[in-house]
PDB file of N, CA and C in Angstrom:
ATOM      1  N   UNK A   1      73.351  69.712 -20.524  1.00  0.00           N
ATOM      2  CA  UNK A   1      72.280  70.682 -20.404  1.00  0.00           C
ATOM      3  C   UNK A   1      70.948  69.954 -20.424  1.00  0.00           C
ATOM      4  N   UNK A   2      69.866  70.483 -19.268  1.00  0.00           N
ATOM      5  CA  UNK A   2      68.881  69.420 -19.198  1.00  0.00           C
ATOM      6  C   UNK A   2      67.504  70.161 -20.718  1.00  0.00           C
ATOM      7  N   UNK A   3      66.891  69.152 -20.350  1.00  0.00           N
ATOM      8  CA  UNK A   3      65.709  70.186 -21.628  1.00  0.00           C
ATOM      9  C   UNK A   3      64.394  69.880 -20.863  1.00  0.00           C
ATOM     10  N   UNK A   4      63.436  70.944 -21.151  1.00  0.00           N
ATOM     11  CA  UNK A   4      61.892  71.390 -20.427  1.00  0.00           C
ATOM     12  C   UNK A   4      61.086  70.635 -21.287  1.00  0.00           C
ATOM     13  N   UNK A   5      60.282  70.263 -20.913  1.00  0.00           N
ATOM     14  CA  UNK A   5      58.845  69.242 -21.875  1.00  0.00           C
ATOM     15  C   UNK A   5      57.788  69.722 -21.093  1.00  0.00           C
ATOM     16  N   UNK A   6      56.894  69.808 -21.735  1.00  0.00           N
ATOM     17  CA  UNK A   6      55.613  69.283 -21.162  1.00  0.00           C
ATOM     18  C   UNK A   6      54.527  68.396 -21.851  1.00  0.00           C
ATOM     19  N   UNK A   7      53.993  67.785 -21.231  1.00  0.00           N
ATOM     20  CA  UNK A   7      52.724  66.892 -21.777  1.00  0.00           C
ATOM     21  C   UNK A   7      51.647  66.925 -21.233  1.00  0.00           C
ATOM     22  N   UNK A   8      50.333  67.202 -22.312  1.00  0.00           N
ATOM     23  CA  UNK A   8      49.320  67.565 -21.635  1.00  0.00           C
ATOM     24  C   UNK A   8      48.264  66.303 -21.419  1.00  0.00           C
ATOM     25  N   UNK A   9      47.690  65.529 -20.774  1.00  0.00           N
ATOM     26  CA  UNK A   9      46.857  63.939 -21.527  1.00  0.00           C
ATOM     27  C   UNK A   9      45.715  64.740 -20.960  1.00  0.00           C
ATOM     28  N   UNK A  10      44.246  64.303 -21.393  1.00  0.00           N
ATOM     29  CA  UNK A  10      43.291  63.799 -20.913  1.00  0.00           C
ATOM     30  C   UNK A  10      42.346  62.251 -21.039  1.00  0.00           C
ATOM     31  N   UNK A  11      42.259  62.540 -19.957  1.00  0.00           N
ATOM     32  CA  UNK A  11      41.407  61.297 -19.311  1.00  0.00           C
ATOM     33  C   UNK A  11      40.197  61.197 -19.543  1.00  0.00           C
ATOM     34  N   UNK A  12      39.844  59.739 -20.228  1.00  0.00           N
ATOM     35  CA  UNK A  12      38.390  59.575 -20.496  1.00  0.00           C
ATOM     36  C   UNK A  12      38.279  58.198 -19.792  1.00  0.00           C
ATOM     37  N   UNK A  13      37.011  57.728 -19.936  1.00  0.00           N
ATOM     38  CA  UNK A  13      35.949  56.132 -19.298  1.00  0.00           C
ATOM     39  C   UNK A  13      36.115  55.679 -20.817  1.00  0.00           C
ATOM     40  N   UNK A  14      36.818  54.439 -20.474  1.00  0.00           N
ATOM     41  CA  UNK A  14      37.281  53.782 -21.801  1.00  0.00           C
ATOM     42  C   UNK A  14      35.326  52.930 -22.270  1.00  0.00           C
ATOM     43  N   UNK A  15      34.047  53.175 -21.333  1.00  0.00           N
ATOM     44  CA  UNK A  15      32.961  52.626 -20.958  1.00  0.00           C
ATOM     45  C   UNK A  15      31.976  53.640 -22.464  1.00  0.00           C
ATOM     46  N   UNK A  16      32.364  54.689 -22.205  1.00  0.00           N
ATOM     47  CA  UNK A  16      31.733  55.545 -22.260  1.00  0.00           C
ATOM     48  C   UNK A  16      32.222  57.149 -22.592  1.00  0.00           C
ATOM     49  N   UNK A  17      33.431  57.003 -23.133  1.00  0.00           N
ATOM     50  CA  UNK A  17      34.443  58.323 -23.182  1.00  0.00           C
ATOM     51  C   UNK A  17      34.127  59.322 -22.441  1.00  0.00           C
ATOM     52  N   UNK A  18      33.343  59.389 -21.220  1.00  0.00           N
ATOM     53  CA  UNK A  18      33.020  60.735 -20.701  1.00  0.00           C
ATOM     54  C   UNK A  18      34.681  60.859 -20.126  1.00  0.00           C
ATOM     55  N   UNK A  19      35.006  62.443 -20.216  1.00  0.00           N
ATOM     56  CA  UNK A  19      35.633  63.212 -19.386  1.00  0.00           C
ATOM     57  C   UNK A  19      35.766  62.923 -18.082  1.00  0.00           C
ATOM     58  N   UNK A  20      37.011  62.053 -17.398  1.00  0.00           N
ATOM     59  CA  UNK A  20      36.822  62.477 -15.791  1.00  0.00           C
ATOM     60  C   UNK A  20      37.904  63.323 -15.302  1.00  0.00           C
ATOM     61  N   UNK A  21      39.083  63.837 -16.418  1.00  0.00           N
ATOM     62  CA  UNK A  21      39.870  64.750 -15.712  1.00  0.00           C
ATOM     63  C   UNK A  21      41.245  65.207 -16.838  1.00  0.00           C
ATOM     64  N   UNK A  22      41.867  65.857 -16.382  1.00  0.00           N
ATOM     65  CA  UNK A  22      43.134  66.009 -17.406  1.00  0.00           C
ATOM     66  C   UNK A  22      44.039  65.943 -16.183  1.00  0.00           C
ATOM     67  N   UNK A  23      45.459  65.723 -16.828  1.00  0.00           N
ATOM     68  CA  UNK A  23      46.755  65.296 -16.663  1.00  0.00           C
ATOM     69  C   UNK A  23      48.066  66.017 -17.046  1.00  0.00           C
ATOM     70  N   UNK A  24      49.387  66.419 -16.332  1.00  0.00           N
ATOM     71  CA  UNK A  24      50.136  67.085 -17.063  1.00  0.00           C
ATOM     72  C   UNK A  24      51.323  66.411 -16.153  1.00  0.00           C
ATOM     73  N   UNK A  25      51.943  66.124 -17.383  1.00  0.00           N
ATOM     74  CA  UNK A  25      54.005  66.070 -16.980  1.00  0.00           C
ATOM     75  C   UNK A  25      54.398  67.109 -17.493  1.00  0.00           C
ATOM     76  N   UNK A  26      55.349  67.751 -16.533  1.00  0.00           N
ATOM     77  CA  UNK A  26      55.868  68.652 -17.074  1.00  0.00           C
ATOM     78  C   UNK A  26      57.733  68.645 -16.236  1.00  0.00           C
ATOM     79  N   UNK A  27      58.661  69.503 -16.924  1.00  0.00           N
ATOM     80  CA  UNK A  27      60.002  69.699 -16.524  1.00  0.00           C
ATOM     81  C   UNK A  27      60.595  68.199 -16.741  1.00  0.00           C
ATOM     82  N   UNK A  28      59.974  67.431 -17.908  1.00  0.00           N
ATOM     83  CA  UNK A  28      60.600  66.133 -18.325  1.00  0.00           C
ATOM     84  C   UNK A  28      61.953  66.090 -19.111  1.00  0.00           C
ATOM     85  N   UNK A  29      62.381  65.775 -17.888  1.00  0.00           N
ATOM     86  CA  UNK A  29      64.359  65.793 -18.302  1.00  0.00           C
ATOM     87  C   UNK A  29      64.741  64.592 -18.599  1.00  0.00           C
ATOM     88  N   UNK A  30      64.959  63.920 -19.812  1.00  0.00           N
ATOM     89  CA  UNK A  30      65.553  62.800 -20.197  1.00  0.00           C
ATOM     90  C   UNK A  30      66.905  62.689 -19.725  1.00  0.00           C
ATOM     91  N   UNK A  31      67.827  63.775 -19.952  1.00  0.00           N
ATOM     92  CA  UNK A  31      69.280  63.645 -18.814  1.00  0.00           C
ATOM     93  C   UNK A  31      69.165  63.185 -17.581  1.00  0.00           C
ATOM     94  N   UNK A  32      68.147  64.040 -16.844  1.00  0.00           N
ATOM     95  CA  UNK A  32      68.648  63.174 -15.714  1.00  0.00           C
ATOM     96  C   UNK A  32      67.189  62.039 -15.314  1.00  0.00           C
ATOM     97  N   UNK A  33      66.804  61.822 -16.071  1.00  0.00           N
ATOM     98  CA  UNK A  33      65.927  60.665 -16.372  1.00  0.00           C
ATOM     99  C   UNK A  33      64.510  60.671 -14.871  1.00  0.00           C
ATOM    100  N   UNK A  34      64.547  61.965 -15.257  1.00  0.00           N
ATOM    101  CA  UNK A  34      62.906  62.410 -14.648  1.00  0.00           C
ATOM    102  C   UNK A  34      61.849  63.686 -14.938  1.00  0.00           C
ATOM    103  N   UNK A  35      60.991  63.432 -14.394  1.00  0.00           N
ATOM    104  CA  UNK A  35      59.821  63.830 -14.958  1.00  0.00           C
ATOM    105  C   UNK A  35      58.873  64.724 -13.311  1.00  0.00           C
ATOM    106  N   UNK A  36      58.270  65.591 -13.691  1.00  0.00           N
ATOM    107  CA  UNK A  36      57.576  65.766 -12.770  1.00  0.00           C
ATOM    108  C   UNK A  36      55.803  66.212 -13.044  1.00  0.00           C
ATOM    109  N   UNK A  37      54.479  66.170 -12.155  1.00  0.00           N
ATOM    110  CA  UNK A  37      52.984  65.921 -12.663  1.00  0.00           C
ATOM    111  C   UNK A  37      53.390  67.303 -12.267  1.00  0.00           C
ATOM    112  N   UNK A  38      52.715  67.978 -12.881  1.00  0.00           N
ATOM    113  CA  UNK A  38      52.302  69.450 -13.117  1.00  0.00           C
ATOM    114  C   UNK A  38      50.703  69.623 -12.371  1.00  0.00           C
ATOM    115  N   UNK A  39      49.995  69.120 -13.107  1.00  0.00           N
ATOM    116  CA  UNK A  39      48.511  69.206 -12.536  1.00  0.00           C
ATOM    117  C   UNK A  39      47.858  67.926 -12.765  1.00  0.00           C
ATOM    118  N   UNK A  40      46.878  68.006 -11.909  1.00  0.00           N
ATOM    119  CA  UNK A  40      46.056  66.167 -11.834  1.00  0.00           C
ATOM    120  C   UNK A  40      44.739  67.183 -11.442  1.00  0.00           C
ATOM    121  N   UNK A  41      43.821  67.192 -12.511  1.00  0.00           N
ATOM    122  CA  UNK A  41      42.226  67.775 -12.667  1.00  0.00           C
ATOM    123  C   UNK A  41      41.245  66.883 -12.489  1.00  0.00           C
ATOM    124  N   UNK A  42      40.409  66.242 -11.899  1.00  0.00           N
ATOM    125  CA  UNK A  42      39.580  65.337 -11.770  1.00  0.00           C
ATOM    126  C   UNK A  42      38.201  66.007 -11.751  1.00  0.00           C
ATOM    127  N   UNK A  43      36.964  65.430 -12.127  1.00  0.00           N
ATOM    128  CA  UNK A  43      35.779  66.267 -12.379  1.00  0.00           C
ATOM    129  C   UNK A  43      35.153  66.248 -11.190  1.00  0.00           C
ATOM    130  N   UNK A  44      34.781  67.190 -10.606  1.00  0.00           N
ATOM    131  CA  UNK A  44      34.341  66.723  -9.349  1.00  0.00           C
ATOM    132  C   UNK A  44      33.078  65.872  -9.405  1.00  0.00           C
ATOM    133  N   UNK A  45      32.300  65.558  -9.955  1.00  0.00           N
ATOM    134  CA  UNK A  45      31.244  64.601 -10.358  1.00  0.00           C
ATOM    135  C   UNK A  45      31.920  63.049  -9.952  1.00  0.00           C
ATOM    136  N   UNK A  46      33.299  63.354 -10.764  1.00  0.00           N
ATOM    137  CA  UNK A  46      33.804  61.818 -10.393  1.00  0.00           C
ATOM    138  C   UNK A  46      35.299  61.433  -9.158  1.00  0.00           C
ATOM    139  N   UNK A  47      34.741  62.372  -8.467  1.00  0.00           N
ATOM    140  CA  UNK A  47      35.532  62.530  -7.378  1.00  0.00           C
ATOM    141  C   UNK A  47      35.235  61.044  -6.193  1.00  0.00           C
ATOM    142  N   UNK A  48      36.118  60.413  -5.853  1.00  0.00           N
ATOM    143  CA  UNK A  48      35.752  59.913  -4.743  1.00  0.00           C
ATOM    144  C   UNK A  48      35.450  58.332  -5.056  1.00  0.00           C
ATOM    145  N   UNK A  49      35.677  57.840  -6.538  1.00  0.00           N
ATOM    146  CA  UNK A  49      35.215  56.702  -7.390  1.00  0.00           C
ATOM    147  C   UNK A  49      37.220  56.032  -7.226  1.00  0.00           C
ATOM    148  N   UNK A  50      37.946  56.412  -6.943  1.00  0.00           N
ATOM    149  CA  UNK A  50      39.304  56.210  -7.545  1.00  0.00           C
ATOM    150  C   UNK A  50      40.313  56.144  -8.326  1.00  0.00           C
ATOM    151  N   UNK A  51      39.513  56.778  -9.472  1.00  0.00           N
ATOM    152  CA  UNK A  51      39.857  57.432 -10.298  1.00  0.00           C
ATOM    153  C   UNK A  51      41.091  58.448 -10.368  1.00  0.00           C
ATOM    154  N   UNK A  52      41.406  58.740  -9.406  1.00  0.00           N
ATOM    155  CA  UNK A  52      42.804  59.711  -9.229  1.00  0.00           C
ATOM    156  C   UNK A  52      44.040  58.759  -8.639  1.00  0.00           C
ATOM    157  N   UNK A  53      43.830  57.694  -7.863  1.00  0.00           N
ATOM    158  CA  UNK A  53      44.422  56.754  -7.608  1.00  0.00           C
ATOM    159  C   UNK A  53      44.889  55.906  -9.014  1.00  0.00           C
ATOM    160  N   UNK A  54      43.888  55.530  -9.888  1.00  0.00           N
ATOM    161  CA  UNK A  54      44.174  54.824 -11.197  1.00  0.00           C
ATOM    162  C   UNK A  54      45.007  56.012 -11.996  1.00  0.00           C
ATOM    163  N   UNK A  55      44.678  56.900 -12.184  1.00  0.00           N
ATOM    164  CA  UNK A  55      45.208  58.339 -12.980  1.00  0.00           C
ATOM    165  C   UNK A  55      46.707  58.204 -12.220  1.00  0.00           C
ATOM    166  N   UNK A  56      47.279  58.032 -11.279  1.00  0.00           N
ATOM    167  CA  UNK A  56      48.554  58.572 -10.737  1.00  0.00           C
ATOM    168  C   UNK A  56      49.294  57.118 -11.226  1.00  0.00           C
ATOM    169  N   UNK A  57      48.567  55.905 -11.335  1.00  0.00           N
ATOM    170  CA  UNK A  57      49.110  54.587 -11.093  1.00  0.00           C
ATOM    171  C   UNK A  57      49.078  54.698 -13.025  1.00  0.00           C
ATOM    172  N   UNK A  58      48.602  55.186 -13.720  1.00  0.00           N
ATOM    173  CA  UNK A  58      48.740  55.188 -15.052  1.00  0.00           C
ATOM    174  C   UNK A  58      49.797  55.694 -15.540  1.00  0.00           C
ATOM    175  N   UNK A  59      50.299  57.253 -14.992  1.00  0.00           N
ATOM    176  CA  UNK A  59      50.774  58.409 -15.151  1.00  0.00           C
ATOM    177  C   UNK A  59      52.487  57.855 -15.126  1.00  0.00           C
ATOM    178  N   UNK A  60      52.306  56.594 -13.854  1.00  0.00           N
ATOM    179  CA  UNK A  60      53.645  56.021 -13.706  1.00  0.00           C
ATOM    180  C   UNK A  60      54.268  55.349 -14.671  1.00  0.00           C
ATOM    181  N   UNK A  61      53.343  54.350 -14.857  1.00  0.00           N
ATOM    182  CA  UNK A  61      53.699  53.459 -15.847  1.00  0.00           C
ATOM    183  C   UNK A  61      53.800  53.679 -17.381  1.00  0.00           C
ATOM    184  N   UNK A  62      53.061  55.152 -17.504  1.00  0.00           N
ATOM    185  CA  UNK A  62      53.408  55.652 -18.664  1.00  0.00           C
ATOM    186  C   UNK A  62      54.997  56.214 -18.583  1.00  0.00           C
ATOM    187  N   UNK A  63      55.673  57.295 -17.444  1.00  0.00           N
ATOM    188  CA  UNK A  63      56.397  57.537 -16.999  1.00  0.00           C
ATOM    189  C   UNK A  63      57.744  56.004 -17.332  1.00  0.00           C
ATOM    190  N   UNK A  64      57.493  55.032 -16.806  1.00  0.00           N
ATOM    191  CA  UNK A  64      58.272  54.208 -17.481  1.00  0.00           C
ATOM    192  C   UNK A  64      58.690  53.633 -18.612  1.00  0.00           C
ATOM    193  N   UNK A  65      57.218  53.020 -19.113  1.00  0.00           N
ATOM    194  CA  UNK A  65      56.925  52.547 -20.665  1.00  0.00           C
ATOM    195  C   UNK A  65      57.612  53.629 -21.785  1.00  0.00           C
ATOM    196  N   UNK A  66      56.722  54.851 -21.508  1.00  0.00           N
ATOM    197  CA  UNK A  66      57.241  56.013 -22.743  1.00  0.00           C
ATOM    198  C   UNK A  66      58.080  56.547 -22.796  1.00  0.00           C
ATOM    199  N   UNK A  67      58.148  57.434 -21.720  1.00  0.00           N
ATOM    200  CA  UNK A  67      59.172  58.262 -21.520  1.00  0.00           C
ATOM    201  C   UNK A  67      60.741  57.704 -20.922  1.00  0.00           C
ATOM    202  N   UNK A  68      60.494  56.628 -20.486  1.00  0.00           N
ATOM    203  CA  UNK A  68      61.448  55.895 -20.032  1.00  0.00           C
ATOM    204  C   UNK A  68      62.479  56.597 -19.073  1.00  0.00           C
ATOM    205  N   UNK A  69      61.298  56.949 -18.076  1.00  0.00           N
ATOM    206  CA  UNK A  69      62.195  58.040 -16.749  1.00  0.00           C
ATOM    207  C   UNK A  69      62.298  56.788 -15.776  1.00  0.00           C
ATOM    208  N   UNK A  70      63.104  57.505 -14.586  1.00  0.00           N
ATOM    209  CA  UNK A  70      63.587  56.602 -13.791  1.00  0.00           C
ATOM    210  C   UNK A  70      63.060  56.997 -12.114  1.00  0.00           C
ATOM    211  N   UNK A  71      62.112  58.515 -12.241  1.00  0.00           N
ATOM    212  CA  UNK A  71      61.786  59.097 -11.406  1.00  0.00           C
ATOM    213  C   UNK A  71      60.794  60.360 -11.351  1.00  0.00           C
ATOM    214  N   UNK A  72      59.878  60.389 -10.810  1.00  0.00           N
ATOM    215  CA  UNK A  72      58.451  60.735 -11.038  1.00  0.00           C
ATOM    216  C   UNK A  72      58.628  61.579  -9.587  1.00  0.00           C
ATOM    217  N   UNK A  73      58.152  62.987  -9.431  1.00  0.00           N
ATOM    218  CA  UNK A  73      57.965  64.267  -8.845  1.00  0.00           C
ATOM    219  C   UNK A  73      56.943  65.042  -9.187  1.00  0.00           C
ATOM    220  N   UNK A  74      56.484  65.420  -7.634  1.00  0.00           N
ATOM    221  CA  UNK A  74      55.700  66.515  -7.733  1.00  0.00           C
ATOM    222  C   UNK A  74      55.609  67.026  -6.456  1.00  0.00           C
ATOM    223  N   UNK A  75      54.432  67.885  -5.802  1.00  0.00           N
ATOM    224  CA  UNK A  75      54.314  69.386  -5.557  1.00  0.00           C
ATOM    225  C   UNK A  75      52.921  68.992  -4.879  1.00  0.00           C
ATOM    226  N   UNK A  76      52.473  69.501  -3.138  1.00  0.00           N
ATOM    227  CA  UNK A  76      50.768  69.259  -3.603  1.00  0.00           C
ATOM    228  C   UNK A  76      50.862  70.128  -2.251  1.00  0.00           C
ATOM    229  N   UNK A  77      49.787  70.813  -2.328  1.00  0.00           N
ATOM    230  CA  UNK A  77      49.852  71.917  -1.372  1.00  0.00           C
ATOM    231  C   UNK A  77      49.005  71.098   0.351  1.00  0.00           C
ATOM    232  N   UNK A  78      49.812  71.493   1.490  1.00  0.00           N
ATOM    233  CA  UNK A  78      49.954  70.364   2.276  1.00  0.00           C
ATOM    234  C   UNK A  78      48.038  70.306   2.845  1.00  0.00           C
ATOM    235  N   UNK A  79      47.090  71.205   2.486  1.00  0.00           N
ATOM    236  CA  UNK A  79      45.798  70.979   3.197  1.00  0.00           C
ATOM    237  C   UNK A  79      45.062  69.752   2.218  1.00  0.00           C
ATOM    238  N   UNK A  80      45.573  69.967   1.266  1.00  0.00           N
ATOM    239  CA  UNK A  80      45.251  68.725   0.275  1.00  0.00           C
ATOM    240  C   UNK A  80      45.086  67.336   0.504  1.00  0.00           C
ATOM    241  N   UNK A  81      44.065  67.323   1.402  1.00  0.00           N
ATOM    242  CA  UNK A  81      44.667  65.494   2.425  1.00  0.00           C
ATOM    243  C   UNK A  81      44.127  64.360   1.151  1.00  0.00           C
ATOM    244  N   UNK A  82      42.862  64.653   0.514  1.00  0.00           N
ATOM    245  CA  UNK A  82      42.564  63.593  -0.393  1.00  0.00           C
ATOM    246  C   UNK A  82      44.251  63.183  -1.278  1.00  0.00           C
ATOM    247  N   UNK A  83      44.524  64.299  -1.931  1.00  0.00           N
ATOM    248  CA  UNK A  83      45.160  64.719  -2.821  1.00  0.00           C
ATOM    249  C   UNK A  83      46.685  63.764  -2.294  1.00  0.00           C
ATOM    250  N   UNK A  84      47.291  63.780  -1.438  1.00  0.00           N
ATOM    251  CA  UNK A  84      48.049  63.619  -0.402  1.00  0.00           C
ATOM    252  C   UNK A  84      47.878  61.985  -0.041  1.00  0.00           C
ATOM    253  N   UNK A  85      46.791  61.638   0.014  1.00  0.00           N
ATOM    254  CA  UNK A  85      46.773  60.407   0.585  1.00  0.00           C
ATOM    255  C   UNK A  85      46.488  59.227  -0.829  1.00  0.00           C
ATOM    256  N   UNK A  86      46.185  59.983  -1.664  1.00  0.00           N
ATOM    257  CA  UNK A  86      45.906  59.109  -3.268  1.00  0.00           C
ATOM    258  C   UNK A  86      47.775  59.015  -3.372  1.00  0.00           C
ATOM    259  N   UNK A  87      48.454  60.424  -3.511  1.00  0.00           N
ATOM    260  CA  UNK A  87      50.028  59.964  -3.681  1.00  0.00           C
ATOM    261  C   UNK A  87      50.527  58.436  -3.109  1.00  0.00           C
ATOM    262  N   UNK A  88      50.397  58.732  -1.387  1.00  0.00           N
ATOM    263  CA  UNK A  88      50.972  58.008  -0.928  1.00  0.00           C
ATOM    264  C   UNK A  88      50.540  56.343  -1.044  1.00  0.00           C
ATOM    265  N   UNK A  89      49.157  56.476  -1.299  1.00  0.00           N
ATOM    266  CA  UNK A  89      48.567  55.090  -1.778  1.00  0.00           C
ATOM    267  C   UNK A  89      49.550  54.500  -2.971  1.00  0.00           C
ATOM    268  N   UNK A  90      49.985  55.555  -3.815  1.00  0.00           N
ATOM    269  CA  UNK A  90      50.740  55.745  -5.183  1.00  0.00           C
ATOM    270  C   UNK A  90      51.755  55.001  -5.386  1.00  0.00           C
ATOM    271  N   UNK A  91      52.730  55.248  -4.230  1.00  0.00           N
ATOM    272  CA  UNK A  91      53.826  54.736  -3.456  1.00  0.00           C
ATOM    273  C   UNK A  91      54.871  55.844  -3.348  1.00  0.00           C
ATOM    274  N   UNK A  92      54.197  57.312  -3.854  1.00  0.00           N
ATOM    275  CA  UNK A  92      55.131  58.720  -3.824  1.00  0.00           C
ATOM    276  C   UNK A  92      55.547  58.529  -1.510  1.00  0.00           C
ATOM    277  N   UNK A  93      56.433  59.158  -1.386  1.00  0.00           N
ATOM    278  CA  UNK A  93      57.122  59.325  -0.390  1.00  0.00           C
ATOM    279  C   UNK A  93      57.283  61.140  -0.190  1.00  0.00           C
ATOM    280  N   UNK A  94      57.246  61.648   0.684  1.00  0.00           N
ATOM    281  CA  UNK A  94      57.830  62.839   1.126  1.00  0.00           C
ATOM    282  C   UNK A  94      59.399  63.328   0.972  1.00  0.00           C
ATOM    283  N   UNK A  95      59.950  64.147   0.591  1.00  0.00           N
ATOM    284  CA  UNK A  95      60.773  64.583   0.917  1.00  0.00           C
ATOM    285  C   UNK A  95      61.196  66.102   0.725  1.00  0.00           C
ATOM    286  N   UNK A  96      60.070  67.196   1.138  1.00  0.00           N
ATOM    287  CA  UNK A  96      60.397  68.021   1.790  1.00  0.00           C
ATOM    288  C   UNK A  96      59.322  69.018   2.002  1.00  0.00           C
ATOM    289  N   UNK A  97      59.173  69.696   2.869  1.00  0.00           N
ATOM    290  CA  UNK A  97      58.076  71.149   2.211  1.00  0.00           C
ATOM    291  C   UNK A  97      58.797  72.041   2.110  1.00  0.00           C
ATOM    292  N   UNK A  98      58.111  72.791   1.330  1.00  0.00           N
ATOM    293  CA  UNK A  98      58.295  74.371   0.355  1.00  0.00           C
ATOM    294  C   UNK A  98      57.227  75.377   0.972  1.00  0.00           C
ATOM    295  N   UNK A  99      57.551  76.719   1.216  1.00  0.00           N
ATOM    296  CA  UNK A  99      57.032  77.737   1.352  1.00  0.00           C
ATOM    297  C   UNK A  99      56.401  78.152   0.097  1.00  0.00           C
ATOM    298  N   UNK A 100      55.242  78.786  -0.046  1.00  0.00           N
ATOM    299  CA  UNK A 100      54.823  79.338  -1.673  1.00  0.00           C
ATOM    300  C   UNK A 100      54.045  80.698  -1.039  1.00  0.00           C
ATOM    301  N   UNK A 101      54.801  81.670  -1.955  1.00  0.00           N
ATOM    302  CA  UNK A 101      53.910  82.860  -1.659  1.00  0.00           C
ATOM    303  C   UNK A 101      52.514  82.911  -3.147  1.00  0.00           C
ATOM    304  N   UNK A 102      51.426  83.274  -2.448  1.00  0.00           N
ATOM    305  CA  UNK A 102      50.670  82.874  -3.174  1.00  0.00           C
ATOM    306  C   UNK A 102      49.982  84.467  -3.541  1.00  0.00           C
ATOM    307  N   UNK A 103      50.724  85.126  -4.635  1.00  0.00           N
ATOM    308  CA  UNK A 103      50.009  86.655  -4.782  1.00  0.00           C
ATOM    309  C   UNK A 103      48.517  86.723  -5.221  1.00  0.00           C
ATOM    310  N   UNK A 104      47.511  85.997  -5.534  1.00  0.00           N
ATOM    311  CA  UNK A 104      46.003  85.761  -5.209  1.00  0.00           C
ATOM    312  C   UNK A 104      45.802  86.744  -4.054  1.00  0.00           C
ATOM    313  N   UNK A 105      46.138  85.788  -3.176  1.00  0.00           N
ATOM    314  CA  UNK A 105      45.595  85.792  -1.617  1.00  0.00           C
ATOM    315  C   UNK A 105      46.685  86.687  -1.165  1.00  0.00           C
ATOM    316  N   UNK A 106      47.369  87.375  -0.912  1.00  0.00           N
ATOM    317  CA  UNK A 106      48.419  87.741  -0.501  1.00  0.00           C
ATOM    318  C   UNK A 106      49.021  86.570   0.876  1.00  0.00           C
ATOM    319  N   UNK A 107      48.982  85.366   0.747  1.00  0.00           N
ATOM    320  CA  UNK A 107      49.213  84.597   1.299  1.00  0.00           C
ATOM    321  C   UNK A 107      50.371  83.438   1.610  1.00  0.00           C
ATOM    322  N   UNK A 108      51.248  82.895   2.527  1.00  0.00           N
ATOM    323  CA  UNK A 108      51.704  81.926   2.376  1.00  0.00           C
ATOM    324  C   UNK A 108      51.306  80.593   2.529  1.00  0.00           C
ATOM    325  N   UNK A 109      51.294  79.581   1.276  1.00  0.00           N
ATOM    326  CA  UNK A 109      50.769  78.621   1.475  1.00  0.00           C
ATOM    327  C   UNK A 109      51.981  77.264   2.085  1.00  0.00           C
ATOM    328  N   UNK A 110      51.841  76.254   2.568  1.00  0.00           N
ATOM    329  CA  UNK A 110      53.002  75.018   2.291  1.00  0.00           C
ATOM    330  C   UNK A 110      52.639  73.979   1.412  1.00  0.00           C
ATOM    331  N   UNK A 111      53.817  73.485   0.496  1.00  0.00           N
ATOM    332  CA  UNK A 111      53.470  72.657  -0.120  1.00  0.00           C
ATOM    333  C   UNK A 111      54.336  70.828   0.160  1.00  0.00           C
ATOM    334  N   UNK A 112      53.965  69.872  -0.116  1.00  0.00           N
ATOM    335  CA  UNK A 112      54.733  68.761   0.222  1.00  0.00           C
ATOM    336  C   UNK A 112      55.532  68.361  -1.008  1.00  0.00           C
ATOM    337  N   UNK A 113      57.110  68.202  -1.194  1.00  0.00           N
ATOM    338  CA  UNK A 113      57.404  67.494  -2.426  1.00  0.00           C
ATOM    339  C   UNK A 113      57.450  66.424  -2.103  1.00  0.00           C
ATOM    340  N   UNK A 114      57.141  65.674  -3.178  1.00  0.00           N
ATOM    341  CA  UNK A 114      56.785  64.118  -3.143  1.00  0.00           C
ATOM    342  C   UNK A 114      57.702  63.196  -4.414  1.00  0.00           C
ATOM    343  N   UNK A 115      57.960  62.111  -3.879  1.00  0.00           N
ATOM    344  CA  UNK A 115      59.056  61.280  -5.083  1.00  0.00           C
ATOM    345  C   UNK A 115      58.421  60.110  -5.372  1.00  0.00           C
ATOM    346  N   UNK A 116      58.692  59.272  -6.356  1.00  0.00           N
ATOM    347  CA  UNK A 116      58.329  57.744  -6.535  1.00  0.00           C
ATOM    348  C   UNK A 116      59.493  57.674  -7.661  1.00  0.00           C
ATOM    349  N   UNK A 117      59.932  55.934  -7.364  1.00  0.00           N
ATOM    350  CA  UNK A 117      60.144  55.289  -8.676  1.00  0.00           C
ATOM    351  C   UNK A 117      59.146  54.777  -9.546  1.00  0.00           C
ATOM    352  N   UNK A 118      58.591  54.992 -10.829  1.00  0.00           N
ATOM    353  CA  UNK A 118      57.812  54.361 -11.303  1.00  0.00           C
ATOM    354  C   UNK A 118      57.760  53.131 -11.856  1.00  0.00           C
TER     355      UNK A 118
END
């Protein structure tokens, strides 16, 4: 039987502790030895510095070090190109899209799932 986790981090400037974003693993299954990012918040102030690139490349290696998963997942809705192209910088890979009905908007959105070993 697998078990649900979540973890919430935030992110500070080790310079200057300002705030540049928060962080979440969540559906962290030690059985089958993975983990998936829930949300990646970046301030928009510090958007565009690389900071979400370092945040995903942290997220991994914590993913290994701590939690000692073997596989890192997530979710990013496909207009998301920054968002999308920081993954793949990441070394996350594609493997599939998802339909999401989005009751907000009465809308369907697509989303990309994405994999890495960390």
């Amino acid at each position: 039987m697998s078990t649900e986790n979540f973890l919430l981090l935030k992110v500070v400037l080790s310079s200057n502790d300002g705030v540049i974003g928060h962080c979440q693993f969540k559906r962290i299954d030690r059985e089958k030895s993975r983990a998936s990012i829930g949300r990646i918040l970046i301030n928009p102030e510090k958007r565009g510095h690389g900071y979400g690139l370092q945040l995903i490349n942290e997220m991994k290696n914590y993913t290994k070090l701590n939690l000692k998963l073997k596989k890192l997942d997530l979710r990013v809705f496909d207009f998301n190109h920054p968002a999308i192209g920081c993954y793949r910088k990441a070394g996350f890979i594609e493997i599939g899209i998802n339909d999401n009905h989005i009751p907000e908007f009465k809308e369907n959105w697509r989303s990309l799932s994405m994999e890495c070993i960390p």
